[in-house]
Protein backbone atom coordinates (compact mmCIF):
# COMPACT_ATOMS: atom_id res chain seq x y z
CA UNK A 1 -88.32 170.73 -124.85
CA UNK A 2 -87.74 169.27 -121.25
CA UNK A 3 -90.74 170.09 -119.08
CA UNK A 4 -94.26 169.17 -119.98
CA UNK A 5 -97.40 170.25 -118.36
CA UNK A 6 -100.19 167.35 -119.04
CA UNK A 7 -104.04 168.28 -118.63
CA UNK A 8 -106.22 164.69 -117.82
CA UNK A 9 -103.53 163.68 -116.74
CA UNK A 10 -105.28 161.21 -114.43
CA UNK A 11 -106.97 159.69 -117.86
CA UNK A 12 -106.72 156.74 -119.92
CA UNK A 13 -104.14 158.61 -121.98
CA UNK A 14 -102.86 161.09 -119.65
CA UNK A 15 -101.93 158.28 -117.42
CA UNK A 16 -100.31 156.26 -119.49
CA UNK A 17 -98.64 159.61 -121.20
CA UNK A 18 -97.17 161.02 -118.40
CA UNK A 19 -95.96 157.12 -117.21
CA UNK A 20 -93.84 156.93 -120.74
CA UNK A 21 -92.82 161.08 -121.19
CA UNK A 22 -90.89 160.53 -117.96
CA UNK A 23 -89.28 157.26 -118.79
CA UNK A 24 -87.94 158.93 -121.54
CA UNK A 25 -86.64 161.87 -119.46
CA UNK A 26 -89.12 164.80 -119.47
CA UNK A 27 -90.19 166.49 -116.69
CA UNK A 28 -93.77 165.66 -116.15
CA UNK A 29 -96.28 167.85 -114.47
CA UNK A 30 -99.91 166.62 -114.27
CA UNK A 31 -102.98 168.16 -113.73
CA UNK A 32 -106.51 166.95 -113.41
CA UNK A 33 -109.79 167.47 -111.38
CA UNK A 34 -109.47 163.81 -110.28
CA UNK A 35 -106.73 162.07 -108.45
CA UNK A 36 -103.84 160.06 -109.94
CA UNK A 37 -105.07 156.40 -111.22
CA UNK A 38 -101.46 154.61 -109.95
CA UNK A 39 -98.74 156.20 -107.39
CA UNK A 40 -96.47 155.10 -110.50
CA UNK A 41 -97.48 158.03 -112.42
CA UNK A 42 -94.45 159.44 -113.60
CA UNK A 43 -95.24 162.74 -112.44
CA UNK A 44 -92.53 165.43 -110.90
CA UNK A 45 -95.56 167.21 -109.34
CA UNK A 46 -99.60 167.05 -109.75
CA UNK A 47 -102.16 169.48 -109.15
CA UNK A 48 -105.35 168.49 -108.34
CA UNK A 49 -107.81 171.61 -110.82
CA UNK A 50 -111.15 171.62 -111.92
CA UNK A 51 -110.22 173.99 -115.88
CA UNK A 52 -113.51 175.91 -115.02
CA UNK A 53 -111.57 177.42 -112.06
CA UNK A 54 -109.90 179.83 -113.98
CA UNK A 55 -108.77 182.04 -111.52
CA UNK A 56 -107.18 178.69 -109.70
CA UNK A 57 -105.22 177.82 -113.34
CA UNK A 58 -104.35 181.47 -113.34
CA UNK A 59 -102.49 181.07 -109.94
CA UNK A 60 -100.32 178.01 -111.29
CA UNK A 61 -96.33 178.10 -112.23
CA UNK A 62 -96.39 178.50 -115.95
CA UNK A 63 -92.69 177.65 -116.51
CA UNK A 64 -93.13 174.98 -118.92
CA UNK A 65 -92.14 174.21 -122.48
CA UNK A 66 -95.11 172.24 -123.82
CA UNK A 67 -98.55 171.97 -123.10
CA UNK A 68 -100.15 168.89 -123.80
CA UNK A 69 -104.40 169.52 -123.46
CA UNK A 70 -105.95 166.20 -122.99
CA UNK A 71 -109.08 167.40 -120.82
CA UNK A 72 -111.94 166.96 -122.26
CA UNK A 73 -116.10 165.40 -121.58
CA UNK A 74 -114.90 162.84 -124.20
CA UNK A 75 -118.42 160.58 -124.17
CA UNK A 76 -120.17 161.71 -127.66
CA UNK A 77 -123.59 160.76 -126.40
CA UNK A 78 -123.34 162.18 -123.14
CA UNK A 79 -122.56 165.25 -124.64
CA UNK A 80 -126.05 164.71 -127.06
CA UNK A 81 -127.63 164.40 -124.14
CA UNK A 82 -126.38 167.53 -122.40
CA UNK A 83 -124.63 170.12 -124.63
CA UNK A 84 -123.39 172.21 -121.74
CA UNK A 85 -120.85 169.77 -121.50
CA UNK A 86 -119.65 170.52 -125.02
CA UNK A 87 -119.32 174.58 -124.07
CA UNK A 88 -117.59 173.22 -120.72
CA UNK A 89 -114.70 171.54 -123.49
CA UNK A 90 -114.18 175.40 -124.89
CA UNK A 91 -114.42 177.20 -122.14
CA UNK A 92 -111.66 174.53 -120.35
CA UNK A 93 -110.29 175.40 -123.67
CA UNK A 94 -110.03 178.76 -124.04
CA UNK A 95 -108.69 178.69 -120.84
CA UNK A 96 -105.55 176.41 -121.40
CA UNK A 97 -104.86 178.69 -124.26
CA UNK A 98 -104.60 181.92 -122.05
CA UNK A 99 -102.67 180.25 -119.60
CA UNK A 100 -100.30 179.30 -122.70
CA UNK A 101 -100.18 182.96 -123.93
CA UNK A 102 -100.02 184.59 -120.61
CA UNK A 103 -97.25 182.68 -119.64
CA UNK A 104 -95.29 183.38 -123.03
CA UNK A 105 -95.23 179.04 -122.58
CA UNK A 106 -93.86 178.72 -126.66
CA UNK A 107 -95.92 175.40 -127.73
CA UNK A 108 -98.97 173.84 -127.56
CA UNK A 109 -100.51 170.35 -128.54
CA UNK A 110 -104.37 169.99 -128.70
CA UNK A 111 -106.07 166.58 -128.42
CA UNK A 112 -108.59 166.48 -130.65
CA UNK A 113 -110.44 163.41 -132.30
CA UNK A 114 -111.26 161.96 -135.60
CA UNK A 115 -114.75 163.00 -134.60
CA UNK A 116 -113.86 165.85 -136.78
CA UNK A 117 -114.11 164.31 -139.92
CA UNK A 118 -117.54 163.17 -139.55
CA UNK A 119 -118.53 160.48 -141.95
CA UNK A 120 -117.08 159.95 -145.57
CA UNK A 121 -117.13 158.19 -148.18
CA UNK A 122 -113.41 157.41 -148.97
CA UNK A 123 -111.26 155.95 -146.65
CA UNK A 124 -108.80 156.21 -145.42
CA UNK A 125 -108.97 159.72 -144.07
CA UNK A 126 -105.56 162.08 -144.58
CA UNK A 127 -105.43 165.33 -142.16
CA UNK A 128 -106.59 167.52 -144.53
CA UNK A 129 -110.24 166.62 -145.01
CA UNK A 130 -111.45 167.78 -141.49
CA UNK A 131 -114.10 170.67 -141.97
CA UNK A 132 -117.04 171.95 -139.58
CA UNK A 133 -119.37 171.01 -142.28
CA UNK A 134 -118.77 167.54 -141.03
CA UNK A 135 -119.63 168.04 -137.40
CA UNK A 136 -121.70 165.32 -135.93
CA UNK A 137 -122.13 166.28 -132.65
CA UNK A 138 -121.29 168.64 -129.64
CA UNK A 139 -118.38 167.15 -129.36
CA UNK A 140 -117.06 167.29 -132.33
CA UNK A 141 -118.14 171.08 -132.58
CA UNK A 142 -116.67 171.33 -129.74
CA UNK A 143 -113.31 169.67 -130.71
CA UNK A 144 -113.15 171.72 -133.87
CA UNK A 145 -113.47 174.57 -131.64
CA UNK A 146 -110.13 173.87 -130.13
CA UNK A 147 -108.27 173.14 -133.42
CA UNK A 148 -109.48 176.39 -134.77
CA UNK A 149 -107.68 178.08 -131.85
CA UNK A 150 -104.67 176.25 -132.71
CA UNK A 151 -104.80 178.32 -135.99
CA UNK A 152 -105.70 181.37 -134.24
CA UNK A 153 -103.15 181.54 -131.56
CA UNK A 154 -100.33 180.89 -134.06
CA UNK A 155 -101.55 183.69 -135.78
CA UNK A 156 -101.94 186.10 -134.09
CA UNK A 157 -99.75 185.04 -130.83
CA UNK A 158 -97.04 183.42 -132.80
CA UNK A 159 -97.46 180.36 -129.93
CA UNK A 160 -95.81 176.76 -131.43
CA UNK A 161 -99.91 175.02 -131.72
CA UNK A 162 -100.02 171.93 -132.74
CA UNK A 163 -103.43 169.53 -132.74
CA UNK A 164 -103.63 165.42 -133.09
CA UNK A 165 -106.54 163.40 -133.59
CA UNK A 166 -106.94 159.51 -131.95
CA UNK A 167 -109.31 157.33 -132.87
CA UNK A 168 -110.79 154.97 -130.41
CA UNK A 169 -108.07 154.51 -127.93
CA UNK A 170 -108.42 152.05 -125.75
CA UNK A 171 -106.38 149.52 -122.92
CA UNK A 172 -105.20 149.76 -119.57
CA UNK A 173 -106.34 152.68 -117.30
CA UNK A 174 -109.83 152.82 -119.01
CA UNK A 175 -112.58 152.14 -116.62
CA UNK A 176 -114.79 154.54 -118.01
CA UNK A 177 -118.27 153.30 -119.98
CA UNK A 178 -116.67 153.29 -123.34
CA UNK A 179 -116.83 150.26 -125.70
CA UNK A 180 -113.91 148.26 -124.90
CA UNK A 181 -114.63 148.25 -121.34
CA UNK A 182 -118.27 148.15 -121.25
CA UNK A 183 -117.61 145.18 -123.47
CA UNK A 184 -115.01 143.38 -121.45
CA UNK A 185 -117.51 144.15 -117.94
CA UNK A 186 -120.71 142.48 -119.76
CA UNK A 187 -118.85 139.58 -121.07
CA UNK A 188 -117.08 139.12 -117.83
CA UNK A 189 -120.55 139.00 -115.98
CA UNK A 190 -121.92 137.10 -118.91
CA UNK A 191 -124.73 140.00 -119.25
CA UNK A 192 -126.41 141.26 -122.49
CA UNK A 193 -124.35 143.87 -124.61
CA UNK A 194 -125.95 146.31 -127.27
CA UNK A 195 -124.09 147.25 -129.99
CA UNK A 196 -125.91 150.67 -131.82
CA UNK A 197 -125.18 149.94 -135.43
CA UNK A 198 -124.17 146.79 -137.18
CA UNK A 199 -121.91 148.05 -139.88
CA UNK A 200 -120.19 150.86 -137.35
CA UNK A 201 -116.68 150.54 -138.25
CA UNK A 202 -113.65 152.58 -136.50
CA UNK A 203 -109.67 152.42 -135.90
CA UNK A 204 -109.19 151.29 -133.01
CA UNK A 205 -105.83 152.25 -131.19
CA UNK A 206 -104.39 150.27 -128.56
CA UNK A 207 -103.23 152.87 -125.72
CA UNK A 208 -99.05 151.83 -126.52
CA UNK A 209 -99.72 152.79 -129.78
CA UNK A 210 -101.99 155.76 -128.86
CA UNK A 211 -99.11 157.12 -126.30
CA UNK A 212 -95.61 156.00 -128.57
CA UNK A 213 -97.49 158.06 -131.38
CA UNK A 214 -97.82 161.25 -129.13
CA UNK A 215 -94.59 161.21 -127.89
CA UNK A 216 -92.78 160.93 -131.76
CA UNK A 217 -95.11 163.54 -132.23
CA UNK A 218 -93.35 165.49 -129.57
CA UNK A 219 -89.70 164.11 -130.12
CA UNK A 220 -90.46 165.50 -134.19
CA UNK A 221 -92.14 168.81 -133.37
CA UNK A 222 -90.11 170.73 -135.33
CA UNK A 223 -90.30 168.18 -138.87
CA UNK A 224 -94.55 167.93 -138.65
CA UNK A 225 -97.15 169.99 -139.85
CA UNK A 226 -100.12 171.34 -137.43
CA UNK A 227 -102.57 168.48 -138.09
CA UNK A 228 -101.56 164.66 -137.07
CA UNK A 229 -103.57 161.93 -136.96
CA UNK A 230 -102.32 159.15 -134.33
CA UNK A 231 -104.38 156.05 -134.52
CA UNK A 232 -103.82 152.72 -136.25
CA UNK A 233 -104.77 151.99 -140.01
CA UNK A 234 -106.90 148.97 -139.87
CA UNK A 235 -110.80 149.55 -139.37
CA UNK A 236 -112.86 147.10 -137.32
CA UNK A 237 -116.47 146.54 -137.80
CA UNK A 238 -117.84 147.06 -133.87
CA UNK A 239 -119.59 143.83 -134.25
CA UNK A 240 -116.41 141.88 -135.10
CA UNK A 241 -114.36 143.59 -132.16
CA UNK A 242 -117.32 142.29 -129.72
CA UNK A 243 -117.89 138.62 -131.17
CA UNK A 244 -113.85 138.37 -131.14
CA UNK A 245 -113.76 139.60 -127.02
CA UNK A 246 -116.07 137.05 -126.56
CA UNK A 247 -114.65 134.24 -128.26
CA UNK A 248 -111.41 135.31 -126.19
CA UNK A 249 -113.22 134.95 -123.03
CA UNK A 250 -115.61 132.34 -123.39
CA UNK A 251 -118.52 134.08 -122.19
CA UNK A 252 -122.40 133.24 -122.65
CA UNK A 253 -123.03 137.12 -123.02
CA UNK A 254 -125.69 137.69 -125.76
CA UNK A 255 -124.78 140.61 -128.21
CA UNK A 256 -127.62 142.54 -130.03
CA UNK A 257 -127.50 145.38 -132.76
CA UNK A 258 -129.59 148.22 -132.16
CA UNK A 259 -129.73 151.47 -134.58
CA UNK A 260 -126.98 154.21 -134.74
CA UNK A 261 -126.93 156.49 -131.74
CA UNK A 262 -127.86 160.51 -132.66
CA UNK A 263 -124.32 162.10 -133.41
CA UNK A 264 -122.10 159.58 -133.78
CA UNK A 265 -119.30 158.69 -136.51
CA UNK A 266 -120.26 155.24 -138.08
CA UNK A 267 -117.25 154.76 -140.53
CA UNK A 268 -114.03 155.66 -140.15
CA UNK A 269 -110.19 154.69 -141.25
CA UNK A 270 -107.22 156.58 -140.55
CA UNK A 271 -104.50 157.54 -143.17
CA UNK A 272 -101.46 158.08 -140.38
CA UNK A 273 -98.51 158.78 -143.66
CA UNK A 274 -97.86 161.80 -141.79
CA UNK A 275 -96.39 160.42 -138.58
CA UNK A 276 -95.43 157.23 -140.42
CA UNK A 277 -92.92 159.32 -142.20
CA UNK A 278 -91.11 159.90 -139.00
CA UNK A 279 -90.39 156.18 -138.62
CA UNK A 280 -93.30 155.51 -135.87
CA UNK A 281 -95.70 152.82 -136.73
CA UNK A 282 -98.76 150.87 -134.87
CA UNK A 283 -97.41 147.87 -133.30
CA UNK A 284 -100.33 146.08 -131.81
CA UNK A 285 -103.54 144.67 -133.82
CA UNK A 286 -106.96 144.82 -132.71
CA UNK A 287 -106.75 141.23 -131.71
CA UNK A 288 -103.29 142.00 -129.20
CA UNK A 289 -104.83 145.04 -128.06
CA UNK A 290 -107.90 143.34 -127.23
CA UNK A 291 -106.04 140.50 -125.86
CA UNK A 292 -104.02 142.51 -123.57
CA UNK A 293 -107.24 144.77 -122.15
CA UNK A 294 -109.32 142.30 -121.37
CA UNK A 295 -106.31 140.63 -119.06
CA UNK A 296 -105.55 144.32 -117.41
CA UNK A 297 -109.35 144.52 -117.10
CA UNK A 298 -109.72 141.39 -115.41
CA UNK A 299 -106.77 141.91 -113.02
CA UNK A 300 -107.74 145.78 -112.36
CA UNK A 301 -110.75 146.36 -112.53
């Protein structure tokens, strides 16, 4: 498995993904609708693709090995807000998969989201207890979408699918509205920050972590099942994560708790046995992940 087509590649993790797969001696192509982040990419070629082109992904060099589909409308209240978004997801979706069977390209690896499991009771969560009956939101409906293709197309297409599920990655590369960095901005400009839901609690995985965990994934293809979760196994209260990013930077910011956003997955701890069996492991904590965003943020962004 030497050359690796990346989707969002110009993302928090497709950046950082495609940075480490060619350290390590892959062939990297990237493709996104928005330029590169860094000229450092790692990247043997880009191509610069909207996925709902078809016709334009159709016209692409399919000699590849892998397909890694990161693309996604990732923001789970955006896509509450406007659902079309989620159908964009499956159609982008659908679309990576024909390009994958059209092109006889022999594996495929899905990023999906531990938006799937919705919210239970016991935690930690193993692989096995995702189910549609737990769908949220769009966007999780629209992430199961994608796994369930993963099933499909091995089926009936005999194509290598394989599907992961992160939880809350976040670091360097992410200047995007989610929490980390919407936290980091308001405490750096010592402005009010909202938190909806005081006892939301979530694994939070640092983007090292997030990336070294996808690429074992890859470098053990053959020794996993279809379903991995890649996240760390500690769960953070929101509230805790914010109050510690502020003690970190000193800031004045005031943080309020407002109620639970429509859609969204308020508890949530990841069992990661599967890909721990490999020998990968989190490295970083919350408090060195935290530690090191909030310097890249300040320097970056």
């Amino acid at each position: 498995m030497k050359k690796i087509l990346v989707t969002g590649s110009s993302g928090t993790i497709g950046t950082e993904l495609c940075i480490q797969l060619s350290y390590e001696g892959y062939e990297v192509h990237g493709l996104d609708r928005k330029l590169p982040q860094t000229e450092q990419n790692g990247l043997e070629k880009f191509t610069q693709l909207d996925l709902l082109e078809r016709e334009k992904l159709g016209a692409l060099s399919g000699d590849f090995d892998l397909v890694i589909h990161l693309a996604a409308n990732a923001r789970v209240h955006n896509l509450v807000v406007n659902p079309d978004l989620a159908l964009e997801n499956a159609i982008t979706t659908h679309t990576v998969f024909e390009f994958v069977r059209k092109n006889k390209i022999p594996r495929i690896l899905f990023a999906s989201s531990r938006e799937v499991y919705g919210n239970q009771d016991t935690l930690p969560i193993e692989e096995g207890r995702a189910s549609q009956r737990f769908s949220q939101s769009p966007y999780s409906s629209s992430k199961i979408f994608g796994e369930s293709y993963c099933y499909a197309y091995k089926t009936v297409y005999d194509i290598d699918a394989k599907l992961l599920r992160y939880s809350n990655v976040y670091g360097r590369w992410d200047i995007s509205d989610r929490f980390v960095p919407k936290l980091i901005r308001s405490l750096r400009d010592n402005a009010p920050f909202i938190i909806y839901g005081e006892e939301k609690s979530m694994s939070f995985t640092y983007i090292d972590d997030c990336v070294s965990g996808t690429i074992q994934l890859v470098r053990s293809w053959d020794t996993l099942p279809m379903e991995v979760n890649v996240a760390s196994e500690t769960k953070d209260r929101l509230v805790d994560v914010a109050e510690l990013a502020k003690r970190m930077m000193g800031s004045s910011s005031e943080i309020t708790i407002g109620e639970n956003l429509p859609g969204e997955v308020w508890n949530y701890q990841a069992n990661i046995d599967v890909l721990k069996k490999t020998g990968w492991g989190p490295k970083f904590t919350t408090e060195e992940g935290l530690k090191l965003s909030i310097d890249w943020y300040l320097k970056n962004a």
